[in-house]
Protein backbone atom coordinates (compact mmCIF):
# COMPACT_ATOMS: atom_id res chain seq x y z
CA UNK A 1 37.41 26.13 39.64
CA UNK A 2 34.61 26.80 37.08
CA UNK A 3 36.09 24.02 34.62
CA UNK A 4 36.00 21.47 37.22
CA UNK A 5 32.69 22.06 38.51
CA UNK A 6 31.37 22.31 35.23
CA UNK A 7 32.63 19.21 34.24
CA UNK A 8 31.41 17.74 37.53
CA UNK A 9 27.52 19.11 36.94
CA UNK A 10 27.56 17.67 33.38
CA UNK A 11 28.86 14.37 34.73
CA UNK A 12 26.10 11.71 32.95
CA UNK A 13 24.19 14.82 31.28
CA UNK A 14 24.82 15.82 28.33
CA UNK A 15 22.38 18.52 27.81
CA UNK A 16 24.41 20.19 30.75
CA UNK A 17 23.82 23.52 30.89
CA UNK A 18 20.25 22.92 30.06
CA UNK A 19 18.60 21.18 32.55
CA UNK A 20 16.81 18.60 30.31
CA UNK A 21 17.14 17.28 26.56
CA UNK A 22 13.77 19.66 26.04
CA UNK A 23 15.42 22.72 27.01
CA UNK A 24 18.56 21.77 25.00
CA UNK A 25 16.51 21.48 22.28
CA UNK A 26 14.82 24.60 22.70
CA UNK A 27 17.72 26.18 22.92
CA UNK A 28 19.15 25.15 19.98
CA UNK A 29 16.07 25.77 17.63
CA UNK A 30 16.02 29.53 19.06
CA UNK A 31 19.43 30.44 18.61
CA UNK A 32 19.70 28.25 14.86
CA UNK A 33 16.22 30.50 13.97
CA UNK A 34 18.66 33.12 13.66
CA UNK A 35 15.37 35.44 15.90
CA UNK A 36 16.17 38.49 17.75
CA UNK A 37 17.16 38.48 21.71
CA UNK A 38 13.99 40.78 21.36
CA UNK A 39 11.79 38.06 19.45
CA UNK A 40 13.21 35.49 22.27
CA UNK A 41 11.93 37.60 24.67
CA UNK A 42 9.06 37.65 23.08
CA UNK A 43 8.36 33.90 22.45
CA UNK A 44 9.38 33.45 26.05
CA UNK A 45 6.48 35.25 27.25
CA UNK A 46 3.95 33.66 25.76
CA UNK A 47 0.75 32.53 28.00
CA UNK A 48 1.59 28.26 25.98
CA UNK A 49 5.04 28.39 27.98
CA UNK A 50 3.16 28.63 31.18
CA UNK A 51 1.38 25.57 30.75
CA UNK A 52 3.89 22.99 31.90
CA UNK A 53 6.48 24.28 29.20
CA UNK A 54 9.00 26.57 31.00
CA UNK A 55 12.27 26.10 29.80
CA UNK A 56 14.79 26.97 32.49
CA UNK A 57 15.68 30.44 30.56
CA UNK A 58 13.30 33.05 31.48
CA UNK A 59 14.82 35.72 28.67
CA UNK A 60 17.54 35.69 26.01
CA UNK A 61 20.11 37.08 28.03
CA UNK A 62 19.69 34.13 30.21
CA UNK A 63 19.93 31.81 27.24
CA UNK A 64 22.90 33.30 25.83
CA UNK A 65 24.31 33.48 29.63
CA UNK A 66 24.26 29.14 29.34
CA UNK A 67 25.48 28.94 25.91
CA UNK A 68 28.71 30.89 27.14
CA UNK A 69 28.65 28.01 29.58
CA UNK A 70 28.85 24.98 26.86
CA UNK A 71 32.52 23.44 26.64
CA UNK A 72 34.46 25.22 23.44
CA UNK A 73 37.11 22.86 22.90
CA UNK A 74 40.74 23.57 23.07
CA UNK A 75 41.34 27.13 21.66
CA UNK A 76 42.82 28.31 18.61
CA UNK A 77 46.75 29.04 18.65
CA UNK A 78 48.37 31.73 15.84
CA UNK A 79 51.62 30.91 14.50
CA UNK A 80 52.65 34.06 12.02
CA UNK A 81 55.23 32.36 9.37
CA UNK A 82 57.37 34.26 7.23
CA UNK A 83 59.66 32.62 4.37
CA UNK A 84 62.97 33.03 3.68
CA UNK A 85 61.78 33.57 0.04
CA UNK A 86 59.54 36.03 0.20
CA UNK A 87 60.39 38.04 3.46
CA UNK A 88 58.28 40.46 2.35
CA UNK A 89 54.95 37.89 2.25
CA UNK A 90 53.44 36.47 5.87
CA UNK A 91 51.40 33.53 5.63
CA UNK A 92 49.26 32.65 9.27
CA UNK A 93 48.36 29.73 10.98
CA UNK A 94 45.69 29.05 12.74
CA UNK A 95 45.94 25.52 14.94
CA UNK A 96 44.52 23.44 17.55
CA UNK A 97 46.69 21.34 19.69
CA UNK A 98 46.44 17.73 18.64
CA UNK A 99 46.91 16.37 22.19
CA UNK A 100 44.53 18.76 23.96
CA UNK A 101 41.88 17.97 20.88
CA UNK A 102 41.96 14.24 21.66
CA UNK A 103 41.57 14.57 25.33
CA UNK A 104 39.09 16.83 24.64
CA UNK A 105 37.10 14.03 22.28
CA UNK A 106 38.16 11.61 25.20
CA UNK A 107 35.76 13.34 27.43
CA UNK A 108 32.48 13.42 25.10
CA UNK A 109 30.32 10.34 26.04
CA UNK A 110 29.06 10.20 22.28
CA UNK A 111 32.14 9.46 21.25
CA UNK A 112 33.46 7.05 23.56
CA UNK A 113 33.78 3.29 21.75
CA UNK A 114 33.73 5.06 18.49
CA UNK A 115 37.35 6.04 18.08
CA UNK A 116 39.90 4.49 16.36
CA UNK A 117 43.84 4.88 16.57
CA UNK A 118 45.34 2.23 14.47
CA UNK A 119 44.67 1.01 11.06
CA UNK A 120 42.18 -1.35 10.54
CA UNK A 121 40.66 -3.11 7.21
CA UNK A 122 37.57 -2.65 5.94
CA UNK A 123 35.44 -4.34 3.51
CA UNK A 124 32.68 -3.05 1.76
CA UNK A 125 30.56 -5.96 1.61
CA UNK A 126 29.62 -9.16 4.03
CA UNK A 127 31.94 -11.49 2.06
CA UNK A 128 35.21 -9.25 2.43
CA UNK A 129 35.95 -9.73 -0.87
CA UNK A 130 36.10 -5.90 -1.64
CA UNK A 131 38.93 -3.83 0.31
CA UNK A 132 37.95 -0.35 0.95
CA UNK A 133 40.44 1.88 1.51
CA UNK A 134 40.45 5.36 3.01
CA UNK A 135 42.05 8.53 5.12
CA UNK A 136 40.58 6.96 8.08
């Protein structure tokens, strides 16, 4: 239930928790300043916010209470392998599902028109007398 109305709020916004590309912003510069919830507080308080600048957090915790909210992808499986050669040596592997990842990038509206599944050529200049080649 939380999924889908998450995914219908952010329908067209992609700032979505935030409730504008300001707060998003915001957001983003006070977690990245690598401040305190303390100093967030802080900043949060100040008289300049009052003016016409309130961000839809009032505190940290409520900050950090929307991040938790931001879509994290499809999670991360463990696979623990063990070879027949050295029994005594475990190697781990840490994966994502390929077909949940792609459905996942099927959803993002920045990446929509952008993604390619078959092999293409490429030139690297106007005339295409240069082939580029590359690991897609």
């Amino acid at each position: 239930l939380r999924a889908s109305r998450a995914h219908h709020e952010r329908d067209g916004m992609p700032e979505y928790p935030f409730a504008n590309p300001a707060d998003w912003s915001l957001a983003k510069f006070l977690v990245m300043s690598g401040l305190s919830k303390a100093k967030i507080d802080e900043f949060l308080k100040l008289p300049w916010l009052g003016a016409g600048h309130r961000p839809s957090f009032s505190s940290a915790s409520e900050l950090y209470t929307l991040i938790a909210e931001l879509p994290s992808g499809p999670r991360w499986r463990h696979k623990r392998i063990v070879m027949e050669e050295a029994p005594n040596e475990t190697l781990d592997l840490y994966y994502r599902d390929p077909v949940e990842c792609l459905q996942y990038l099927e959803q993002k509206p920045a990446f929509r028109g952008h993604q390619v599944f078959a092999p293409e050529e490429q030139y690297t200049d106007a005339e295409m007398t240069t082939r580029e080649y590359n690991e897609m």
